[in-house]
N, C-alpha and C. Protein backbone atom coordinates (compact mmCIF):
# COMPACT_ATOMS: atom_id res chain seq x y z
N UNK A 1 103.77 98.85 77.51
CA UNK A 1 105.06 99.25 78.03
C UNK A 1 105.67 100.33 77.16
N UNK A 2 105.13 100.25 76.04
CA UNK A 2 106.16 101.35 74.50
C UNK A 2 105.59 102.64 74.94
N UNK A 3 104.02 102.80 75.55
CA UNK A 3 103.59 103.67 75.88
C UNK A 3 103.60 104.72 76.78
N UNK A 4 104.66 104.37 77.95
CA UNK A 4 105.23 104.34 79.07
C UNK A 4 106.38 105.31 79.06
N UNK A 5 106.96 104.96 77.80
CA UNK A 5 108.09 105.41 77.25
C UNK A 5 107.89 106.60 76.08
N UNK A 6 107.31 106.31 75.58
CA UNK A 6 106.48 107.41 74.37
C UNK A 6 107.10 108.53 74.83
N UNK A 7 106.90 109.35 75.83
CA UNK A 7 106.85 110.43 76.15
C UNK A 7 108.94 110.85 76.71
N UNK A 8 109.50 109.91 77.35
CA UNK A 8 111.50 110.11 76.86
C UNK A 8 111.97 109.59 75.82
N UNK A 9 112.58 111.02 75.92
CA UNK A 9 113.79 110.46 75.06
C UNK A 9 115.09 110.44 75.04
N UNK A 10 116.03 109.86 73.97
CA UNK A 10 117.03 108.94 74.39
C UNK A 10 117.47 109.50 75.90
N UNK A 11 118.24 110.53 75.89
CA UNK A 11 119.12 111.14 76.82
C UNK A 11 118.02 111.07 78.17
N UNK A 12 116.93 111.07 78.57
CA UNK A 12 115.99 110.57 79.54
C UNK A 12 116.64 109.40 79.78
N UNK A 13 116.16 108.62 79.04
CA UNK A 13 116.68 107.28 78.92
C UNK A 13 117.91 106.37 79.68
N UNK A 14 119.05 107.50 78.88
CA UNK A 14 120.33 107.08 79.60
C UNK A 14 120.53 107.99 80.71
N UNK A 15 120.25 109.24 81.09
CA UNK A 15 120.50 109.30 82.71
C UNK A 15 119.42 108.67 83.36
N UNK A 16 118.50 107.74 83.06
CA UNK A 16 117.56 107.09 84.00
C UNK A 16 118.56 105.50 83.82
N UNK A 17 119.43 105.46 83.19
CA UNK A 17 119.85 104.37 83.61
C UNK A 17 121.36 104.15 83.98
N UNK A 18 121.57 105.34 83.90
CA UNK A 18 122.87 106.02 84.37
C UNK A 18 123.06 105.82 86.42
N UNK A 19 121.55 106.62 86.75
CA UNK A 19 120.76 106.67 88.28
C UNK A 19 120.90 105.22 88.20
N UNK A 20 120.17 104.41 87.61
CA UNK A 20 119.92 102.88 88.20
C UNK A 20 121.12 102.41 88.38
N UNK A 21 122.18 102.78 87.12
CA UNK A 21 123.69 102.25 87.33
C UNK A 21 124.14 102.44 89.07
N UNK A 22 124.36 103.80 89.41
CA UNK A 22 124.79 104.23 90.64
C UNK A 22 124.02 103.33 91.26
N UNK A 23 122.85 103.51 91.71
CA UNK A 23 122.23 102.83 92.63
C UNK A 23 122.85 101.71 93.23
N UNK A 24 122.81 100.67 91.85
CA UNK A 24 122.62 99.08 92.35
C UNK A 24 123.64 98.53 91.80
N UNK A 25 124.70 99.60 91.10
CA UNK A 25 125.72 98.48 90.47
C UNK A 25 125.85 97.65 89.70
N UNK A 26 126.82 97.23 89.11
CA UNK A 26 126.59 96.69 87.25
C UNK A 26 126.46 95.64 87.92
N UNK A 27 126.90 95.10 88.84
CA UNK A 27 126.73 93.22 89.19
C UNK A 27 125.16 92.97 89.58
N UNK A 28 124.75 93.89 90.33
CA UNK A 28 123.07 93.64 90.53
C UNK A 28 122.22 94.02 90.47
N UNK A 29 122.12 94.72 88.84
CA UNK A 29 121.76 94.86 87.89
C UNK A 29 120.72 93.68 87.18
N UNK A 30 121.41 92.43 86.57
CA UNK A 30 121.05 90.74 86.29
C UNK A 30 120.21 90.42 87.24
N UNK A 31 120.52 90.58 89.02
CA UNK A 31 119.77 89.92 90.10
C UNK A 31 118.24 90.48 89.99
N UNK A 32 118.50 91.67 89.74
CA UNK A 32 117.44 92.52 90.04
C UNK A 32 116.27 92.54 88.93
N UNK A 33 116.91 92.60 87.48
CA UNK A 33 115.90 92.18 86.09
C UNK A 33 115.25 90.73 86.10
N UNK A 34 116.34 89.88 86.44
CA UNK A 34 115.93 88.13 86.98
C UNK A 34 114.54 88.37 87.92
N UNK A 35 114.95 88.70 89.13
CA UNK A 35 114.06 89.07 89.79
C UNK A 35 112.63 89.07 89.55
N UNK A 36 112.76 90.95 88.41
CA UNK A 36 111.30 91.35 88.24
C UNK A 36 110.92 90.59 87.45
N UNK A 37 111.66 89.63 86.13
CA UNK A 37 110.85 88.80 85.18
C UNK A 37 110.13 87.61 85.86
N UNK A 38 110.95 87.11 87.07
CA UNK A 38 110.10 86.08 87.90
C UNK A 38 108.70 86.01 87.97
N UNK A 39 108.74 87.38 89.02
CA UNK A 39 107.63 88.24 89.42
C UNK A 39 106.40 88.36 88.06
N UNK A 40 106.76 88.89 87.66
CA UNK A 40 106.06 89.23 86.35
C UNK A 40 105.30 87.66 85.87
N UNK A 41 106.28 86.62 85.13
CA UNK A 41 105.82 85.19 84.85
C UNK A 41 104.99 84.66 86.12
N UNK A 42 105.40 84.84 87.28
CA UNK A 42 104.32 84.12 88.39
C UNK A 42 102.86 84.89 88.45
N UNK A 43 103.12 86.37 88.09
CA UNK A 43 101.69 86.99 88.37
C UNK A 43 100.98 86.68 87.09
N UNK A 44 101.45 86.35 86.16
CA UNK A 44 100.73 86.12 84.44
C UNK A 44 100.21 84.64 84.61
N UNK A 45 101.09 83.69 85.46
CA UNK A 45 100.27 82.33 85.54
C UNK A 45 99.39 82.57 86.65
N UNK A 46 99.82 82.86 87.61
CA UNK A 46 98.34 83.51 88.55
C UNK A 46 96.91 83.84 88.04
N UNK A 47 97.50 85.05 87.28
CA UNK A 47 95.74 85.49 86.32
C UNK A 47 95.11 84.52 85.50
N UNK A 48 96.41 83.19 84.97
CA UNK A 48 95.99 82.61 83.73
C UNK A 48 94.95 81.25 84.47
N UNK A 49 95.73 81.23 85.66
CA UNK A 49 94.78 79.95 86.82
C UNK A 49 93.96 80.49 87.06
N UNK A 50 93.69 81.49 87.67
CA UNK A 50 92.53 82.24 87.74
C UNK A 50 91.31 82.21 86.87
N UNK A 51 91.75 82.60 85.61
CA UNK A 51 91.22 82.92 84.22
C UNK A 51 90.22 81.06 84.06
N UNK A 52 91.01 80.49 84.28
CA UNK A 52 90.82 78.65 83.90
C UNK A 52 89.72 78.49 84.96
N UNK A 53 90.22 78.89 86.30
CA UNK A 53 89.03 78.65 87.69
C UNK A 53 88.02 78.91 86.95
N UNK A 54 87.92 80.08 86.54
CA UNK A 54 86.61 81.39 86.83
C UNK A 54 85.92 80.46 85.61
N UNK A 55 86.54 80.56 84.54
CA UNK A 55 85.60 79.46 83.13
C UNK A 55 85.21 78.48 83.39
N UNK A 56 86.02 77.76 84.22
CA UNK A 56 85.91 76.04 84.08
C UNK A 56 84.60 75.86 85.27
N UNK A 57 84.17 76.18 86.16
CA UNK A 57 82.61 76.58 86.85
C UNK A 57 81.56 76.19 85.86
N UNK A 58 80.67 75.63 86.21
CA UNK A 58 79.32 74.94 85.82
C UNK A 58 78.53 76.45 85.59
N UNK A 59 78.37 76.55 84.44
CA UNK A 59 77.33 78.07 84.35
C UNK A 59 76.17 77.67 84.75
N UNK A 60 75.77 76.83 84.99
CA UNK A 60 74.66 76.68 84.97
C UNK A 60 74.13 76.36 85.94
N UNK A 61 72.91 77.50 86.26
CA UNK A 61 72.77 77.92 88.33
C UNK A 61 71.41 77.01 88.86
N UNK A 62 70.99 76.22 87.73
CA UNK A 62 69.93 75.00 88.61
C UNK A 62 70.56 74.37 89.13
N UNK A 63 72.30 73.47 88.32
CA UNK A 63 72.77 72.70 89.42
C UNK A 63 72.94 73.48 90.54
N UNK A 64 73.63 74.44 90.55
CA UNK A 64 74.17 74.94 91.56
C UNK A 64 72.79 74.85 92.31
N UNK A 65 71.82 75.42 92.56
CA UNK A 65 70.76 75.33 93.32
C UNK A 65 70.78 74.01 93.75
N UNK A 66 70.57 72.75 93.15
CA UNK A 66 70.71 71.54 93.59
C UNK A 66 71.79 70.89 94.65
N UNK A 67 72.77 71.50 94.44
CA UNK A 67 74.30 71.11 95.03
C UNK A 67 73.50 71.88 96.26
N UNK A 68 72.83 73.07 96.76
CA UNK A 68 72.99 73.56 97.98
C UNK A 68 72.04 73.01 98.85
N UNK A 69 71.06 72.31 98.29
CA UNK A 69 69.69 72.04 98.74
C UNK A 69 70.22 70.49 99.40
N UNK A 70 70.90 69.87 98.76
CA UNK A 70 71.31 68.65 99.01
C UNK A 70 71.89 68.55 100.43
């Protein structure tokens, strides 16, 4: 994310959040950061279930051969 940023500076910065001000207004502003951190925590446990699926699988492809034959 620092990397993203690397490249403005301050005064970037504050008219890019100057624009967001106008936009959406100091009150939903909170709704909207709430929001994306949701987003963000649900897609990180997503990958992390994912991550658990994909490991937790039997590596080992004789059973699997067995399980299909059955």
């Amino acid at each position: 994310m620092i990397g993203f940023f690397s490249g403005l500076g301050m005064q970037e910065l504050i008219v890019i959040f100057l624009v967001v001000l106008l936009l959406f207004g100091a009150k939903r502003i909170p709704d909207i950061a709430t929001g994306i951190g949701r987003g963000i925590r649900d897609f990180k446990k997503a990958v992390k279930d994912t991550k658990e699926e994909i490991t937790s699988d039997d590596p080992n492809p004789e059973k699997l051969d067995e399980k299909k034959n059955d």
